[in-house]
N, C-alpha and C. Protein backbone atom coordinates (compact mmCIF):
# COMPACT_ATOMS: atom_id res chain seq x y z
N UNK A 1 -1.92 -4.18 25.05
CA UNK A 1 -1.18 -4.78 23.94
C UNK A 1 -1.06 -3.76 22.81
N UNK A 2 0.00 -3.85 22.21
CA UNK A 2 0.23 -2.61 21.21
C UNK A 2 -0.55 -3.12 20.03
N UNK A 3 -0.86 -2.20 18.95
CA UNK A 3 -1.87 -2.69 18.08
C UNK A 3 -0.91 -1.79 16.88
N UNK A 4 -0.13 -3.16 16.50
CA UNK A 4 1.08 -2.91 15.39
C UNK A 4 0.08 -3.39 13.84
N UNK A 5 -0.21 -2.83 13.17
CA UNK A 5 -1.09 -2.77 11.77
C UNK A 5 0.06 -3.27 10.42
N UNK A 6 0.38 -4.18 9.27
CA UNK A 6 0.69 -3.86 8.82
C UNK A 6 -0.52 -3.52 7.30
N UNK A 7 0.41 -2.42 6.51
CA UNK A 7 -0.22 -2.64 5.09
C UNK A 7 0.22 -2.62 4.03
N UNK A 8 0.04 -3.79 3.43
CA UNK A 8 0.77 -4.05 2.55
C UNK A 8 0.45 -3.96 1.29
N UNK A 9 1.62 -3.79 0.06
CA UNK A 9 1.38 -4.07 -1.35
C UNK A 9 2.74 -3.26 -2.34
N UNK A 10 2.14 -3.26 -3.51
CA UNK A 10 3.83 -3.36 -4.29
C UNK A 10 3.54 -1.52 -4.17
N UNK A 11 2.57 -0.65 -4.19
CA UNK A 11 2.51 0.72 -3.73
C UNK A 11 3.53 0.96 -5.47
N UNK A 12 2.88 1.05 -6.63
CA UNK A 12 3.71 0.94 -7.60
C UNK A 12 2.62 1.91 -8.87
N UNK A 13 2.41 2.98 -8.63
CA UNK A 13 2.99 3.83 -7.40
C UNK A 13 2.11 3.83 -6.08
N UNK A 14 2.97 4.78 -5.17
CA UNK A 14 1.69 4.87 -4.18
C UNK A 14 0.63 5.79 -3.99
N UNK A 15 -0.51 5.93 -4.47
CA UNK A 15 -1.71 6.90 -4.90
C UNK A 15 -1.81 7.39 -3.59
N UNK A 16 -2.82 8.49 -3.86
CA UNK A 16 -3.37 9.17 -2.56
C UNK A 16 -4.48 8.60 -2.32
N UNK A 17 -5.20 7.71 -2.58
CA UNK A 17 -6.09 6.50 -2.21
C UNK A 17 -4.90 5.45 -1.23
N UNK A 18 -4.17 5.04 -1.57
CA UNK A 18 -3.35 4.72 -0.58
C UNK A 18 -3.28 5.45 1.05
N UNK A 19 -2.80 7.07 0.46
CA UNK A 19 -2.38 7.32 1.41
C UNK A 19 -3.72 7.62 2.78
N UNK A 20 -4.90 7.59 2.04
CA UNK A 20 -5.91 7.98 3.18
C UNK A 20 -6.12 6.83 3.46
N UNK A 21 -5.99 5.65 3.02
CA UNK A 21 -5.79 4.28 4.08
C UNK A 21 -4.61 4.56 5.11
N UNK A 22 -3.39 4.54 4.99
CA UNK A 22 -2.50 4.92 5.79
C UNK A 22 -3.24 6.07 7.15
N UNK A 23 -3.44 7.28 6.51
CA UNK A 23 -3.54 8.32 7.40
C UNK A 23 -5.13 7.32 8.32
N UNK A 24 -5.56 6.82 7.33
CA UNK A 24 -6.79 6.45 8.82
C UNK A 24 -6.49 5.48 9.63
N UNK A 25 -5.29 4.25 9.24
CA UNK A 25 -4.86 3.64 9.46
C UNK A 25 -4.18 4.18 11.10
N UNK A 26 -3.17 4.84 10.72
CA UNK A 26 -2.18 5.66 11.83
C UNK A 26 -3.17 6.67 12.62
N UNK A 27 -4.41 6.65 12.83
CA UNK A 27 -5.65 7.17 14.18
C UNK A 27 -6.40 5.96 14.42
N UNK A 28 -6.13 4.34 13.92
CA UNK A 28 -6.49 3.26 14.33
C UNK A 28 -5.98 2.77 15.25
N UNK A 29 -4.59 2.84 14.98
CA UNK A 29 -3.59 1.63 15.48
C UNK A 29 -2.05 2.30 15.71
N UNK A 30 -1.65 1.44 16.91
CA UNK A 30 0.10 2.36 17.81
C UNK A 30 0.76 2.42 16.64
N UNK A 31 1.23 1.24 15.42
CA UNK A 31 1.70 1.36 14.42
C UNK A 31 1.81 1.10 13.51
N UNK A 32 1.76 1.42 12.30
CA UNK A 32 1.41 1.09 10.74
C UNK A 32 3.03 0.77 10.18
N UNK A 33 3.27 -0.35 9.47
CA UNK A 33 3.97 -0.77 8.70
C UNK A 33 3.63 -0.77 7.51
N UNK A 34 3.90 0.29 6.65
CA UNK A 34 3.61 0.22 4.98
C UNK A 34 4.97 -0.53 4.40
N UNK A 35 4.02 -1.55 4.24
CA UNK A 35 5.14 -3.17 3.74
C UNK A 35 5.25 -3.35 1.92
N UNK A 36 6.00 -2.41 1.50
CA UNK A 36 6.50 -2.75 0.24
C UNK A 36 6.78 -3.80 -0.47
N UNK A 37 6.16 -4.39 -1.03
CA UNK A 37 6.82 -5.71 -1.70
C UNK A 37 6.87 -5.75 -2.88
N UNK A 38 8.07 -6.58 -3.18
CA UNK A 38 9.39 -6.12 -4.34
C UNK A 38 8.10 -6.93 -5.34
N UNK A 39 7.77 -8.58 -5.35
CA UNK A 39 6.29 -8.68 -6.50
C UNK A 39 7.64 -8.38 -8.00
N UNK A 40 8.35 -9.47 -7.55
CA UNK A 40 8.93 -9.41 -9.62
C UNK A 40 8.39 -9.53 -10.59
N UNK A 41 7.04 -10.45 -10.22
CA UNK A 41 6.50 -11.27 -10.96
C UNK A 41 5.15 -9.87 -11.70
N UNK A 42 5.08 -8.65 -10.74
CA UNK A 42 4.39 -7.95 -11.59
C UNK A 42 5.08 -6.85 -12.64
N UNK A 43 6.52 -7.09 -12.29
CA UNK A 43 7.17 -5.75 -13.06
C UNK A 43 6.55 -4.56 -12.81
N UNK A 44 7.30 -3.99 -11.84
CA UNK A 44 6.97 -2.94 -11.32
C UNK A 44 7.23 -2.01 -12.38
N UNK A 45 6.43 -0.95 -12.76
CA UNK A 45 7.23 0.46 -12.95
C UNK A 45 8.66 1.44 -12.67
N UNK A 46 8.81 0.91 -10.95
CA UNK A 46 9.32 1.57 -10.49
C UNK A 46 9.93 0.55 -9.66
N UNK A 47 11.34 0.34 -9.29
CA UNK A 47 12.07 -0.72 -8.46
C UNK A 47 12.11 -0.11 -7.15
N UNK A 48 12.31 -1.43 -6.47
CA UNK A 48 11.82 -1.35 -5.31
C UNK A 48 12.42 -0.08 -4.19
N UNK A 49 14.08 0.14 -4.43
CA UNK A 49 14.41 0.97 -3.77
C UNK A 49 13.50 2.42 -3.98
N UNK A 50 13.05 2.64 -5.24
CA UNK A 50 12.24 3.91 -5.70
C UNK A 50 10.93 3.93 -5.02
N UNK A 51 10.45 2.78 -4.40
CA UNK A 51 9.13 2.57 -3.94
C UNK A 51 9.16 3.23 -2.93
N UNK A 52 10.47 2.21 -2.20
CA UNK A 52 10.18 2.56 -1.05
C UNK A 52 10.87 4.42 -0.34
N UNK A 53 11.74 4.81 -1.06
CA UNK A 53 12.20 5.55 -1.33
C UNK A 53 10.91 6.99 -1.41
N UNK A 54 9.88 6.73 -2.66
CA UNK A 54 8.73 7.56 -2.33
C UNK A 54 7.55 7.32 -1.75
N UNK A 55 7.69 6.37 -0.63
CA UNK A 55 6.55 6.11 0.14
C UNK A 55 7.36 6.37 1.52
N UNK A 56 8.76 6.67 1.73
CA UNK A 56 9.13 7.20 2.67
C UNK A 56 9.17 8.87 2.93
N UNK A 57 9.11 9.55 1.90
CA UNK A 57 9.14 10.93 1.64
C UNK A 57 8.08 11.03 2.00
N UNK A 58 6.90 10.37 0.75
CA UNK A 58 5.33 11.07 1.27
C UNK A 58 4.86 10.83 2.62
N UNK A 59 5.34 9.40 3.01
CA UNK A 59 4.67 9.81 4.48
C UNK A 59 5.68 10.33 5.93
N UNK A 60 6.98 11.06 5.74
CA UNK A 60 7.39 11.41 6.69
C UNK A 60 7.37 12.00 7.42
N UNK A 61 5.99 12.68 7.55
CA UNK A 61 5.39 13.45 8.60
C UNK A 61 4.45 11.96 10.15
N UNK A 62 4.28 11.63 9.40
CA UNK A 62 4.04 10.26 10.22
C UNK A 62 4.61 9.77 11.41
N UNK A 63 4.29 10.14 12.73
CA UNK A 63 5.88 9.58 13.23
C UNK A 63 4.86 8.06 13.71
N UNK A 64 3.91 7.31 13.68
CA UNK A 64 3.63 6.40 13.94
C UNK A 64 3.56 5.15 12.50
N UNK A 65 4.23 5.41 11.49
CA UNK A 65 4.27 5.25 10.29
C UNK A 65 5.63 4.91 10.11
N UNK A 66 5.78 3.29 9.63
CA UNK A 66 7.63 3.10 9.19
C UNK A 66 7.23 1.98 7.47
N UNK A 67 8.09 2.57 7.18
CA UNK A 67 8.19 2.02 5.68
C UNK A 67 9.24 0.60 5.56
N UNK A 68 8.49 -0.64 5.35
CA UNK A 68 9.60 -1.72 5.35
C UNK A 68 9.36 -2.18 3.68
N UNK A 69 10.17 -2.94 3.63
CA UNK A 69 9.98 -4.02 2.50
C UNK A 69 9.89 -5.24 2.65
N UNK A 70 9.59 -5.95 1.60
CA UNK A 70 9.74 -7.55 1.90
C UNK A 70 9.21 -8.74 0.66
N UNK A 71 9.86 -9.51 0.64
CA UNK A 71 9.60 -10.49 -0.24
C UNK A 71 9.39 -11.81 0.19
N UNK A 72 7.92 -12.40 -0.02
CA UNK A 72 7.67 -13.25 0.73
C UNK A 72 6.49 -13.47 1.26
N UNK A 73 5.95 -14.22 2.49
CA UNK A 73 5.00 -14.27 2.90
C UNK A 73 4.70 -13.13 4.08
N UNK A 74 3.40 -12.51 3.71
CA UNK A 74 3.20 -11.69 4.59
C UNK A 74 2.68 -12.06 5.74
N UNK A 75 2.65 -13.31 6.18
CA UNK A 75 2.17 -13.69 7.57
C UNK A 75 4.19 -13.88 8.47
N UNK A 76 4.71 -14.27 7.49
CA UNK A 76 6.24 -14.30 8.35
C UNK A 76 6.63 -12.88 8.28
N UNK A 77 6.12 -11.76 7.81
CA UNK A 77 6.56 -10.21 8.15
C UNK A 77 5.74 -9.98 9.19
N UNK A 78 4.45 -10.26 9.26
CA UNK A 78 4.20 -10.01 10.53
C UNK A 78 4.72 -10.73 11.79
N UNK A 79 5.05 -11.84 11.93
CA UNK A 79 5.96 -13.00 12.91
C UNK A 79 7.34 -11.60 12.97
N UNK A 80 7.71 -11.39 12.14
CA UNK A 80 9.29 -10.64 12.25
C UNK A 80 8.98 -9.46 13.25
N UNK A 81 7.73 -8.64 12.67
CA UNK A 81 7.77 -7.47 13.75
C UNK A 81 6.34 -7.10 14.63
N UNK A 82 6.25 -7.97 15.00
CA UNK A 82 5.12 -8.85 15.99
C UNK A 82 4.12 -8.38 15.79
N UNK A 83 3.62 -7.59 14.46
CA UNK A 83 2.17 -6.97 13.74
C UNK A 83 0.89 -8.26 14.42
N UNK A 84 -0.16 -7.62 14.36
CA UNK A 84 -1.31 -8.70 14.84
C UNK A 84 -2.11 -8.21 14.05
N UNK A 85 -2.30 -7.09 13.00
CA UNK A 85 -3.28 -6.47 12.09
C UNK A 85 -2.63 -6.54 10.52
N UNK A 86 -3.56 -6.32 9.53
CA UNK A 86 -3.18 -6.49 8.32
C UNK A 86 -4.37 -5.35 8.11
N UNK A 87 -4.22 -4.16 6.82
CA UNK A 87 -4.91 -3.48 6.98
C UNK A 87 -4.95 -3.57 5.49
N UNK A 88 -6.52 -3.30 4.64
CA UNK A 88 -6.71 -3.52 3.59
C UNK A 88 -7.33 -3.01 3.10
N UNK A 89 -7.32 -2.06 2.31
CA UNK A 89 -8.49 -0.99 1.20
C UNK A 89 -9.30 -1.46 0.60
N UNK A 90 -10.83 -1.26 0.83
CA UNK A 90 -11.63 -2.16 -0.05
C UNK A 90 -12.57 -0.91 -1.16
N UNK A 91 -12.25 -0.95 -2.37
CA UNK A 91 -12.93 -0.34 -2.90
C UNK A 91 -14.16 -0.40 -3.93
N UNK A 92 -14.61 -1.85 -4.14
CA UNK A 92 -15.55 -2.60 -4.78
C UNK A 92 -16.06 -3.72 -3.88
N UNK A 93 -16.66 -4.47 -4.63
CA UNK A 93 -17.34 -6.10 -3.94
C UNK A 93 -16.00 -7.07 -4.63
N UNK A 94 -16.03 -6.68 -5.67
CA UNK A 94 -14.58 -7.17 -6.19
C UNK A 94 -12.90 -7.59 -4.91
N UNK A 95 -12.68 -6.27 -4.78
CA UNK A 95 -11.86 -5.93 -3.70
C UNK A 95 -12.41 -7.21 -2.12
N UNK A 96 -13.27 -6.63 -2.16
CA UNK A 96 -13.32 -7.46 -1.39
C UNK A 96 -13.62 -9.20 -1.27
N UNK A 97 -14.20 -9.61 -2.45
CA UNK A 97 -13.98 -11.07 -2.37
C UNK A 97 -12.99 -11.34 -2.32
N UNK A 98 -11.50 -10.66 -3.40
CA UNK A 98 -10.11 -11.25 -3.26
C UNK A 98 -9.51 -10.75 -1.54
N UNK A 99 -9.66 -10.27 -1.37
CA UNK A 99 -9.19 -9.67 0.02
C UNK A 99 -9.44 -10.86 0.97
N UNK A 100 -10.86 -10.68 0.64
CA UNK A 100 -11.35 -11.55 2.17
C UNK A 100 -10.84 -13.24 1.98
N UNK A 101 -10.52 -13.40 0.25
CA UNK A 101 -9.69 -14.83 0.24
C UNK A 101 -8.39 -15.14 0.93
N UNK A 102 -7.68 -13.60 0.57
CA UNK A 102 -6.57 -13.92 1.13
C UNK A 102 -6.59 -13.38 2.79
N UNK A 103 -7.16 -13.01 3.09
CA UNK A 103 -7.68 -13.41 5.01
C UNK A 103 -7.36 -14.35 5.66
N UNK A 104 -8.54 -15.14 4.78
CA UNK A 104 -8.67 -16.69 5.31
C UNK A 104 -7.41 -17.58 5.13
N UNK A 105 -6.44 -17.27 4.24
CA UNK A 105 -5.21 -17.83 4.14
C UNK A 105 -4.81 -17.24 4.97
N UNK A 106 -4.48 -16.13 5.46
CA UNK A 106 -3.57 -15.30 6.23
C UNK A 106 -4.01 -16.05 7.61
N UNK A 107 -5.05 -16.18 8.24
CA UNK A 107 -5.44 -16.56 9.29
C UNK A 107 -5.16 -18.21 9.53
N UNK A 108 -5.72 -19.19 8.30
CA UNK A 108 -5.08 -20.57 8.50
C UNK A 108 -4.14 -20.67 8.84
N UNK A 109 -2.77 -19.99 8.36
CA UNK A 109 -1.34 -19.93 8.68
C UNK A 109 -0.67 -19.19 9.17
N UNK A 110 -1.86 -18.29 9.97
CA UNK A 110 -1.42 -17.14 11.96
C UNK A 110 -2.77 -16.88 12.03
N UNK A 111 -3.14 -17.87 12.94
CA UNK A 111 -4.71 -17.59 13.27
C UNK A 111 -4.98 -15.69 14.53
N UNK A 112 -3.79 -15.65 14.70
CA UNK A 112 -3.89 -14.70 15.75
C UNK A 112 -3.97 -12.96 14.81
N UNK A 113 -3.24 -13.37 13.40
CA UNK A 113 -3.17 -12.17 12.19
C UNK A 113 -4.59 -12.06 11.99
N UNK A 114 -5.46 -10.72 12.55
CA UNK A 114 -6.61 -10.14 12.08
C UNK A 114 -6.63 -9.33 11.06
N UNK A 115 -7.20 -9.33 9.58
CA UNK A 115 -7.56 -8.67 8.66
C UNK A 115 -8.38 -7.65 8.74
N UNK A 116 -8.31 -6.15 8.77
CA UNK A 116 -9.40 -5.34 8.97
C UNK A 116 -9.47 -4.05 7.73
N UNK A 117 -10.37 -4.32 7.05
CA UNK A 117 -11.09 -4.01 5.88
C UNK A 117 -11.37 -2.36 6.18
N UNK A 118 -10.66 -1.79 5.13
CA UNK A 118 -11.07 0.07 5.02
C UNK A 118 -11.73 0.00 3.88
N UNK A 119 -12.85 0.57 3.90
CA UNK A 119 -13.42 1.01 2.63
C UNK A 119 -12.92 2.54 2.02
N UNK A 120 -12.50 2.72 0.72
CA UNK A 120 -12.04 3.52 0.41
C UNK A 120 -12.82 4.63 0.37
N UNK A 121 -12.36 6.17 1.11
CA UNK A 121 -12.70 7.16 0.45
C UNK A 121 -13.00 7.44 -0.97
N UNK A 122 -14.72 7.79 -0.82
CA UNK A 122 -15.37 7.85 -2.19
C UNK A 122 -14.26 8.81 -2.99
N UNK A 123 -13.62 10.11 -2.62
CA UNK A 123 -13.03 10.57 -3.60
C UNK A 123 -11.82 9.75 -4.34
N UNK A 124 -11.84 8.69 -3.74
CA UNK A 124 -10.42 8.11 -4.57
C UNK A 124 -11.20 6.15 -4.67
N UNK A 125 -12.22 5.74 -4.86
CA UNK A 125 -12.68 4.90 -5.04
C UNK A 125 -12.22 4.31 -6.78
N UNK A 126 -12.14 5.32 -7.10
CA UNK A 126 -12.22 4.69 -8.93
C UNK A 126 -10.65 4.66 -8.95
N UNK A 127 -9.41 5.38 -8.05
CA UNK A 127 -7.90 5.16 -8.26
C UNK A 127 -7.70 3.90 -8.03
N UNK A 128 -6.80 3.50 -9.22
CA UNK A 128 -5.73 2.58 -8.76
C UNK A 128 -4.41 2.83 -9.65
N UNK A 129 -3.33 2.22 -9.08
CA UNK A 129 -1.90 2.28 -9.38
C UNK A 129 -1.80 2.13 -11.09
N UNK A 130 -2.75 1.07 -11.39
CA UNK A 130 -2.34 0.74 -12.95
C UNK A 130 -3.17 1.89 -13.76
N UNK A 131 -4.09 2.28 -13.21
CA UNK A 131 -4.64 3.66 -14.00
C UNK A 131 -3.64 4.95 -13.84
N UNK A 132 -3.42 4.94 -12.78
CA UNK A 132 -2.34 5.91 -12.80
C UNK A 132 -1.49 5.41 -13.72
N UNK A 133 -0.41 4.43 -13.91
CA UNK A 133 0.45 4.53 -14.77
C UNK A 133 0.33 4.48 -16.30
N UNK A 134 -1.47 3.84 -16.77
CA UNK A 134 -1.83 3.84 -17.91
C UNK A 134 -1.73 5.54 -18.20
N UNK A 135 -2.44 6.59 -17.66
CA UNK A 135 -2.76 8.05 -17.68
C UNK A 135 -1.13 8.35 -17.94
N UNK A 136 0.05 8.16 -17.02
CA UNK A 136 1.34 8.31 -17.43
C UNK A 136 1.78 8.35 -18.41
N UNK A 137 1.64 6.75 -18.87
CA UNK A 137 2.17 6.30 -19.91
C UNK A 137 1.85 6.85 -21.44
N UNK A 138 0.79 7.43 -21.26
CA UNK A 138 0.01 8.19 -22.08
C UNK A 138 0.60 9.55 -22.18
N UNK A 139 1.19 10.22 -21.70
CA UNK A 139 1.77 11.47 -20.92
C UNK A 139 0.45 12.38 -20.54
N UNK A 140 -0.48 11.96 -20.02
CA UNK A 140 -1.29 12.56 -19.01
C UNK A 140 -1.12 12.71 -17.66
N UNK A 141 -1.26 13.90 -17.02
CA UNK A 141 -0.99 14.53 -15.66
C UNK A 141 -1.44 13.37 -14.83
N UNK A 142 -0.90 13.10 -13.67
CA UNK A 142 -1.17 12.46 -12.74
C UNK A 142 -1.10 13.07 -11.23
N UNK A 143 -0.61 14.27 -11.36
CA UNK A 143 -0.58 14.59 -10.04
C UNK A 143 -1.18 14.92 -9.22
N UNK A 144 -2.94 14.93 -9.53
CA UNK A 144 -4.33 14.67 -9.16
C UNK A 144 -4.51 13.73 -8.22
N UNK A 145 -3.56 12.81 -8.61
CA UNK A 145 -4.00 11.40 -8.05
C UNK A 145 -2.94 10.32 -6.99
N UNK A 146 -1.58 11.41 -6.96
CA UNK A 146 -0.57 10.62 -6.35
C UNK A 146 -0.03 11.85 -5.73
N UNK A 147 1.04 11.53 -4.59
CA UNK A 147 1.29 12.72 -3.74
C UNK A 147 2.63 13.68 -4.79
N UNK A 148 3.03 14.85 -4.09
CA UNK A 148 3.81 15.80 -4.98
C UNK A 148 4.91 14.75 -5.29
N UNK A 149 5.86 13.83 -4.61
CA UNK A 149 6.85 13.32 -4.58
C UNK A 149 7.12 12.28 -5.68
N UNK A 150 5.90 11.69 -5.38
CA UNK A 150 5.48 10.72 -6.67
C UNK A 150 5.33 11.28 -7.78
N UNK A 151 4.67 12.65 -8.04
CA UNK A 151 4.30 13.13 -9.49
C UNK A 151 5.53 13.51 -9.65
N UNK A 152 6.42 13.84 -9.32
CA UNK A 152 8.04 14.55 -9.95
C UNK A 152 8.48 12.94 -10.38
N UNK A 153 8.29 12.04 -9.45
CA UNK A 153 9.22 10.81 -10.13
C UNK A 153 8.72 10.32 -11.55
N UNK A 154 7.29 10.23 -11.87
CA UNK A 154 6.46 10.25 -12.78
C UNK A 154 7.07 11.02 -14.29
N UNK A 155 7.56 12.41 -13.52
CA UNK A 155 8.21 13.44 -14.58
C UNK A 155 9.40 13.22 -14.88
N UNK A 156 10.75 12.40 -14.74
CA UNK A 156 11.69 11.73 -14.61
C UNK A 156 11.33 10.98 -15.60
N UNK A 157 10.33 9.65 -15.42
CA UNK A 157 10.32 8.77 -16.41
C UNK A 157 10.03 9.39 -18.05
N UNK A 158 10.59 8.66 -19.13
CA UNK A 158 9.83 8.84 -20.12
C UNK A 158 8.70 8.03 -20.39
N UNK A 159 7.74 8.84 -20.71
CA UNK A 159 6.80 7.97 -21.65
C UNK A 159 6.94 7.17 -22.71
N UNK A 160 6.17 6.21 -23.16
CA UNK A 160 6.07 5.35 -23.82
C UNK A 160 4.87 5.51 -24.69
């Protein structure tokens, strides 16, 4: 049976803590779906075509790696492209109580959708997306912390 992974989130931006979920992800499993979701309700930084747009660049060396989008429930994206994995970065106890909540939803409503928990590489344990864009917004360097593709889009925006 093929072991189709997806992983999902608004990737706003997508850090290099991201991406070493991905890369361990794609020596797990036949295929990784990095599932973009549009998430209006958080006001992205960056709209969705731009998301997905630099989460297709950074990972196009990938050939077991496809970049979708979606708005909606992530148990009917997996139904669409017959995923049986959900793959999830855990980088606190935090992380993981909300995670493992939304599991148990994920599973009530596709009992066959398995959740499987990455603990984050210590070097990127303290990243996340909104620190990155706080450090931005600030006009502090970020390109420490997100791939080359992302830090040029970063340089595009103005600060605030």
């Amino acid at each position: 049976m093929k072991k189709t992974a997806i992983y999902p989130g608004t990737f706003n931006p997508l850090t290099n803590g991201h991406l070493n979920i991905i890369q361990r992800s794609a020596e797990l499993f036949d295929e990784v779906l990095v599932a973009v979701a549009k998430s209006a309700g958080k006001a992205p930084l960056f709209d969705l075509e731009q998301r997905v747009a630099m989460a297709n660049e950074a990972l196009a060396s990938y050939a077991s790696v496809r970049v979708v989008l979606f708005d909606g429930l992530l148990v009917d994206l997996a139904k669409q492209y017959n995923a049986n994995i959900v793959v999830r970065g855990i980088r606190s106890t935090a992380d993981f109580e909300y995670e493992a909540q939304m599991a148990g939803m994920n599973r009530k409503m596709l009992p066959e959708l398995e959740t499987v928990f990455l603990t984050t590489h210590s070097d990127w344990a303290h990243l996340s997306s909104m620190l990155v864009r706080d450090i931005a917004h600030h006009g502090g360097d970020v390109s420490t912390f997100v791939p080359a593709n992302v830090a040029k889009m970063f340089q595009k925006k103005p600060s605030s």
